[in-house]
C-alpha atoms as a PDB file:
ATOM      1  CA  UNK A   1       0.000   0.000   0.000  1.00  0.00           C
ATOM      2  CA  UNK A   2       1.170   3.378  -0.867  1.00  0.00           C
ATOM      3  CA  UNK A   3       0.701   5.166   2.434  1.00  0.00           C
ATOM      4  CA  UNK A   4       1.346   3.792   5.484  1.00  0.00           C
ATOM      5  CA  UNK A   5       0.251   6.648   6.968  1.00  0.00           C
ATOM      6  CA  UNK A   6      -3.019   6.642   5.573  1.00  0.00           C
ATOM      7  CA  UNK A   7      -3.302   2.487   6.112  1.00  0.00           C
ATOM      8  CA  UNK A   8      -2.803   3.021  10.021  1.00  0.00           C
ATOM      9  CA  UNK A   9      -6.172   6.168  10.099  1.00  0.00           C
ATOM     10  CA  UNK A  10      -8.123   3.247   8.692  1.00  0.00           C
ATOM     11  CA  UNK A  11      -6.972   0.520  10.797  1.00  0.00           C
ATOM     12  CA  UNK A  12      -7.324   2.526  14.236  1.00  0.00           C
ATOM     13  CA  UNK A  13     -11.008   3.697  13.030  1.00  0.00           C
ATOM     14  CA  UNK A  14     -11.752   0.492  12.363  1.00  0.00           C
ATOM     15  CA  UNK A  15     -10.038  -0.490  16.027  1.00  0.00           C
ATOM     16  CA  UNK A  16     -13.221   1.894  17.282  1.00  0.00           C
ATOM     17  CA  UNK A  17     -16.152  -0.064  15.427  1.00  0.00           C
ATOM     18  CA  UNK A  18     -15.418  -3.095  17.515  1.00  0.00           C
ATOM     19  CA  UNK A  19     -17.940  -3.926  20.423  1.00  0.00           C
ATOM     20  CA  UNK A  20     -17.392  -5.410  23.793  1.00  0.00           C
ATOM     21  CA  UNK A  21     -17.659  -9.188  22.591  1.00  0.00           C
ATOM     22  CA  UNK A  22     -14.900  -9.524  19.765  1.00  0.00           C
ATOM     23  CA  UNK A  23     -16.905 -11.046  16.870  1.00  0.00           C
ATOM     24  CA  UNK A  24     -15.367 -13.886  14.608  1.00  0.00           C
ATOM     25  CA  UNK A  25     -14.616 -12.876  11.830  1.00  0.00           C
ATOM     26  CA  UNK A  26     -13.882 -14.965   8.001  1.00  0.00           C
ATOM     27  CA  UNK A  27     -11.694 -12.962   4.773  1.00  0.00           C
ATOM     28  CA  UNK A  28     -12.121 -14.890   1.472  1.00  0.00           C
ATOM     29  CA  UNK A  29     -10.143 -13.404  -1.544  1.00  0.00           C
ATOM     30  CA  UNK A  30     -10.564 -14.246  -5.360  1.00  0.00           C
ATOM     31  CA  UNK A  31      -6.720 -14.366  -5.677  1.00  0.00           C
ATOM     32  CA  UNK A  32      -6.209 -14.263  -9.656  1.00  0.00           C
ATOM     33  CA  UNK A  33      -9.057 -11.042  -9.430  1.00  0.00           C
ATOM     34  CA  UNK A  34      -6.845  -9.648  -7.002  1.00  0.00           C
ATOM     35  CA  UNK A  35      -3.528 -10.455  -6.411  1.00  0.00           C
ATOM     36  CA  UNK A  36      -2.422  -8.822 -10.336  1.00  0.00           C
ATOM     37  CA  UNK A  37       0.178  -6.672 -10.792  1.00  0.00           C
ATOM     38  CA  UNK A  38      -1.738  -4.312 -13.259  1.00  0.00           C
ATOM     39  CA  UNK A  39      -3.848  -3.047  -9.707  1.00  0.00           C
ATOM     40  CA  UNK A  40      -3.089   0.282  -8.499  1.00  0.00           C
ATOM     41  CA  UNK A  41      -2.558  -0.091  -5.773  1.00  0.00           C
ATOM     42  CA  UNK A  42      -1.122  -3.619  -5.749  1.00  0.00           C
ATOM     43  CA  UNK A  43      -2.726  -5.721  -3.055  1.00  0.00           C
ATOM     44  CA  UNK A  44      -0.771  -6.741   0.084  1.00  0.00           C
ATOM     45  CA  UNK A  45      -2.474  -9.487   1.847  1.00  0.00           C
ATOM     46  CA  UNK A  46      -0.768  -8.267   5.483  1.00  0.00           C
ATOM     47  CA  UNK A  47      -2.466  -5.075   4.605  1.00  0.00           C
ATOM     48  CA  UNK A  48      -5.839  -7.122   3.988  1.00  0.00           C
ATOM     49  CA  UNK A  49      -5.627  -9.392   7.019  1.00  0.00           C
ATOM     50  CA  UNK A  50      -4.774  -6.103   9.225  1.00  0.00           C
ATOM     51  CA  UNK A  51      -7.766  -4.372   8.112  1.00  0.00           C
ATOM     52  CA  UNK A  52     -10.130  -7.454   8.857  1.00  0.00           C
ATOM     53  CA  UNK A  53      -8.553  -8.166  12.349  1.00  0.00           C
ATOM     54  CA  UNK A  54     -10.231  -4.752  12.767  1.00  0.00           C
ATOM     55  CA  UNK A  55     -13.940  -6.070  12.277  1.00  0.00           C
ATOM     56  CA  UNK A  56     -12.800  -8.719  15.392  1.00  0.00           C
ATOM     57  CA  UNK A  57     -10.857 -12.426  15.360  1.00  0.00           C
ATOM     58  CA  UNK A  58      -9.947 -13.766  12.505  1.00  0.00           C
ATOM     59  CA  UNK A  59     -11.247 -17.613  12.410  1.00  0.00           C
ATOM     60  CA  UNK A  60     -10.963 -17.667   8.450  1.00  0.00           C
ATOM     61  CA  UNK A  61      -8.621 -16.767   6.227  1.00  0.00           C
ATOM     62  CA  UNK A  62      -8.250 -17.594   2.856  1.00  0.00           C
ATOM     63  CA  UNK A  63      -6.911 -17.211  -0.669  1.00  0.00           C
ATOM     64  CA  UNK A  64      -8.655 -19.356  -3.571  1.00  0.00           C
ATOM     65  CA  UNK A  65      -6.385 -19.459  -6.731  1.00  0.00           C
ATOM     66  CA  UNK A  66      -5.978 -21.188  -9.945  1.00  0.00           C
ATOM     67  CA  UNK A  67      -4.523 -24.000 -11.341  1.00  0.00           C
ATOM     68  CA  UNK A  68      -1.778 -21.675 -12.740  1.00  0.00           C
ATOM     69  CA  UNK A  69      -0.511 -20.332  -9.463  1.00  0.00           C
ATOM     70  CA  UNK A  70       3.182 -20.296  -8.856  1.00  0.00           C
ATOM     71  CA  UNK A  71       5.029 -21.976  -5.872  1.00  0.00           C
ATOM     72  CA  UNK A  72       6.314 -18.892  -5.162  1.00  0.00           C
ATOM     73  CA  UNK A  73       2.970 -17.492  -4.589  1.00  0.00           C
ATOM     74  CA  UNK A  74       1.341 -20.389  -2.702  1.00  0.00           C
ATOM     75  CA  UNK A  75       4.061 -19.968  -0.827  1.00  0.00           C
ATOM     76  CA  UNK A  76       3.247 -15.704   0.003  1.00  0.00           C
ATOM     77  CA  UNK A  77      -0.016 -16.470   0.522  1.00  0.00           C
ATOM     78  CA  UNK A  78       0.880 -18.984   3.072  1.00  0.00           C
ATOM     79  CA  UNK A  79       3.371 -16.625   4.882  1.00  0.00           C
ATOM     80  CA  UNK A  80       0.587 -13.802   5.180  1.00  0.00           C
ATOM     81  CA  UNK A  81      -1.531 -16.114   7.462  1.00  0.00           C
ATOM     82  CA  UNK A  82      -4.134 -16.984   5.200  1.00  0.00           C
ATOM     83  CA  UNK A  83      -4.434 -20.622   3.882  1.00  0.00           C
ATOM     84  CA  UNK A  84      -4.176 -21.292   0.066  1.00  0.00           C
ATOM     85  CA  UNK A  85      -6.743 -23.280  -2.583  1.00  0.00           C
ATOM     86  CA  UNK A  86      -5.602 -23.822  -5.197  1.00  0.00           C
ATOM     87  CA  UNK A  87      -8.570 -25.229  -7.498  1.00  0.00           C
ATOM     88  CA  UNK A  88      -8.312 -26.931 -11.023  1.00  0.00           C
ATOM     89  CA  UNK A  89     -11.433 -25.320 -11.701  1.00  0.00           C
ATOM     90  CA  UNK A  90     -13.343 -21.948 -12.036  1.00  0.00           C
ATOM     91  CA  UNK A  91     -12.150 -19.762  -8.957  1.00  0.00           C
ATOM     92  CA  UNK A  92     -15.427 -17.839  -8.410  1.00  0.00           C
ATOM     93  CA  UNK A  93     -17.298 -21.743  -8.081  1.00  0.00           C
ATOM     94  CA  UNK A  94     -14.531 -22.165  -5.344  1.00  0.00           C
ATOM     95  CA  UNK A  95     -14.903 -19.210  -3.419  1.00  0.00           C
ATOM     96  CA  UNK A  96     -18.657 -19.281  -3.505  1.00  0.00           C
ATOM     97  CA  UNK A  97     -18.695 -23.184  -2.009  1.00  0.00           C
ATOM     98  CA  UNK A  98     -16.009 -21.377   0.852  1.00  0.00           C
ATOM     99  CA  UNK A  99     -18.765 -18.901   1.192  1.00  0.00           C
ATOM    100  CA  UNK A 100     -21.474 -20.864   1.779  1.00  0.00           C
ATOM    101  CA  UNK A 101     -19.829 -22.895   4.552  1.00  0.00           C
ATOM    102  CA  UNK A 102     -18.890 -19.405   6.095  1.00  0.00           C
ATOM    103  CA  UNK A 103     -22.543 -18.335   5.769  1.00  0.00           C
ATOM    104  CA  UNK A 104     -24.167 -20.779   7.109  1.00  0.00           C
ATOM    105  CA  UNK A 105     -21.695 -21.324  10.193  1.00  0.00           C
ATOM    106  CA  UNK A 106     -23.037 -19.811  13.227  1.00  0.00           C
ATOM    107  CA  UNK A 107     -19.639 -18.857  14.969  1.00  0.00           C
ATOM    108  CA  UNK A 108     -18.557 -16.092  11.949  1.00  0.00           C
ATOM    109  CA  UNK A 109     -20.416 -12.739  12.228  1.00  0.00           C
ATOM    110  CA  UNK A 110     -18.399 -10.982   9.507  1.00  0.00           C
ATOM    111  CA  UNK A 111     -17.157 -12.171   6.014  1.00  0.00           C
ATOM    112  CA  UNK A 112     -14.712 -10.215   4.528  1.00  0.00           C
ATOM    113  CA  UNK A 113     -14.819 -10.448   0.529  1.00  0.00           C
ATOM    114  CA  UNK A 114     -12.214  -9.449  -1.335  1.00  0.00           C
ATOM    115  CA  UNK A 115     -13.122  -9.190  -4.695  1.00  0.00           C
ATOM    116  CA  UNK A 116     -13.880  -6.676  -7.519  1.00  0.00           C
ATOM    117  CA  UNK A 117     -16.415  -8.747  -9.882  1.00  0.00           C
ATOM    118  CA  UNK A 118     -20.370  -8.153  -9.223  1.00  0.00           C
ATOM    119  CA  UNK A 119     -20.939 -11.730 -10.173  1.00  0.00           C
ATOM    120  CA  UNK A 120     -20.614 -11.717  -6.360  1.00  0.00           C
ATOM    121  CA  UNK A 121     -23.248  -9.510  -5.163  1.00  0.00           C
ATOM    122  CA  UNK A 122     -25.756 -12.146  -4.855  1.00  0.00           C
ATOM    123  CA  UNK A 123     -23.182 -14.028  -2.488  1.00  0.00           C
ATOM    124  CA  UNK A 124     -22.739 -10.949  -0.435  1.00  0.00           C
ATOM    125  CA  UNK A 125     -26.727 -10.130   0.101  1.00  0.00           C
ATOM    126  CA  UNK A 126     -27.179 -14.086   0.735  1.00  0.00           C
ATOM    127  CA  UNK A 127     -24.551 -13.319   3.392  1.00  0.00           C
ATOM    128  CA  UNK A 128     -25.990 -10.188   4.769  1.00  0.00           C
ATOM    129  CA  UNK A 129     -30.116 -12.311   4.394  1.00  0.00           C
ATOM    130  CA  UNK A 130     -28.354 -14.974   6.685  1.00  0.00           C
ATOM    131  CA  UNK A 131     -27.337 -11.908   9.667  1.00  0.00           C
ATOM    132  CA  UNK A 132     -23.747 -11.697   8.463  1.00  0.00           C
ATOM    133  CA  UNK A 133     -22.286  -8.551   8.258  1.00  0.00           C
ATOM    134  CA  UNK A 134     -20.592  -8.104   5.291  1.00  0.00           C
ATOM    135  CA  UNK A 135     -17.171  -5.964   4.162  1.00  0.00           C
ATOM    136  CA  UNK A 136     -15.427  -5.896   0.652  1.00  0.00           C
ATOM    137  CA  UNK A 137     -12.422  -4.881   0.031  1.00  0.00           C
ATOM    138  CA  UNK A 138     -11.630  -3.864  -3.955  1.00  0.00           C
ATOM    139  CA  UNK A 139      -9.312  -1.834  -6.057  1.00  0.00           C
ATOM    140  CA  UNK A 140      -9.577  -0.082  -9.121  1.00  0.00           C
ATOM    141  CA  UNK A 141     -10.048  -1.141 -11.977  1.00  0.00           C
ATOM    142  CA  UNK A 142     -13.345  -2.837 -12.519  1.00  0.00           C
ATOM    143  CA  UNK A 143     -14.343  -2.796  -8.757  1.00  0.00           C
ATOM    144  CA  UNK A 144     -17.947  -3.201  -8.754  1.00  0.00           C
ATOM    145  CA  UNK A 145     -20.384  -0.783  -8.243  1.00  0.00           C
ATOM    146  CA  UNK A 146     -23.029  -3.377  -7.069  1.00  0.00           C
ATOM    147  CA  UNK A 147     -20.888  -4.876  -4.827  1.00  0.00           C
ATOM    148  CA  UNK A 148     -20.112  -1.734  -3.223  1.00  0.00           C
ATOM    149  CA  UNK A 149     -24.029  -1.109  -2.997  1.00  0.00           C
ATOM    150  CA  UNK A 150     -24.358  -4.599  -1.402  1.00  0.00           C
ATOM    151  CA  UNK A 151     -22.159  -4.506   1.398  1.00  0.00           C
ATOM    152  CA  UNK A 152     -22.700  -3.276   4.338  1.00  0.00           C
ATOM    153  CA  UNK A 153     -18.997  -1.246   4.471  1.00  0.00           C
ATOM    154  CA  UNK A 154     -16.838  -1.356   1.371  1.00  0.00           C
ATOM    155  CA  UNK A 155     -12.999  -0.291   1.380  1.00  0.00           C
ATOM    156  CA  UNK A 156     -11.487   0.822  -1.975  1.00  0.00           C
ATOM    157  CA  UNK A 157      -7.595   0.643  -1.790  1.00  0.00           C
ATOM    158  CA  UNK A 158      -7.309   2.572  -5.088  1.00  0.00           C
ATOM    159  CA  UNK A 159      -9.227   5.476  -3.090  1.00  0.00           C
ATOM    160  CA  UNK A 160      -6.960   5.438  -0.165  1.00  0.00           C
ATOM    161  CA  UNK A 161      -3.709   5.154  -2.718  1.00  0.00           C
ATOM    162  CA  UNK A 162      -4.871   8.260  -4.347  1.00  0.00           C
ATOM    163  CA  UNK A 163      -5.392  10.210  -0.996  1.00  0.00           C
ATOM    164  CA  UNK A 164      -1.821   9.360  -0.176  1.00  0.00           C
END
């Protein structure tokens, strides 16, 4: 992220949202969507996993990717604390079977999507239908509009990068 500056405001006014009981919390990210080099900013999944510690204790974490991930970036993903799938398949059938487990799991009161595509929306007001409250995190370009209308809170890192 550009600004560290900037990243820390966010992350201590999220530090104020949070209630007396820490809620459990669950990040899925479309990896391939997100983790490109052509975003601006580039995503850094220690900045993601800061940012949703902030909405309470992280239970979930992870990254769904392609068949056509690297070793080298397994291997990233792992070292940022979130777990890896790699899937021979499409990556938005993946994440959507991870999302209905989250969803439908009783201990998670927060799902943090991080995604750009609005194929998603109708996972994210399924979520918020089932009492989940719901956060996605995007960049620029191609970060939905209807996904930004569906969740409940929606952090755009191209917005903070261009603040910086």
């Amino acid at each position: 992220m550009s600004s560290v500056r900037e990243l820390s405001a966010i992350i201590k006014g999220l530090a104020k949202r949070r209630k007396e009981k820490e809620k459990e919390v669950a990040v899925l990210v479309d990896g391939p969507n997100i983790l490109r080099k052509d975003l601006s900013p580039q995503v850094d999944l220690s900045d993601i996993f800061r940012i949703a510690s902030n909405y309470g204790r992280i239970r979930v974490a992870k990254v769904i990717l392609n068949k056509y991930a690297s070793d080298k970036l397994i291997d990233a993903v792992s070292n940022t604390g979130f777990t890896p799938i790699v899937t021979p398949g499409k990556v938005e059938v993946s994440l959507t079977m991870e999302a209905m487990d989250i969803i439908s799991n009783d201990q998670i009161d927060v799902i943090v999507f991080v995604v750009r595509d609005a194929g998603y929306a109708p996972l994210l007001a399924l979520a918020k239908e089932r009492g989940k409250d719901v956060v996605v995190i995007g960049s620029e370009p191609g970060f939905s509009v209807a996904l930004r209308k569906t969740a409940d809170e929606t952090i755009n890192l191209s917005e903070i990068a261009a603040r910086a």
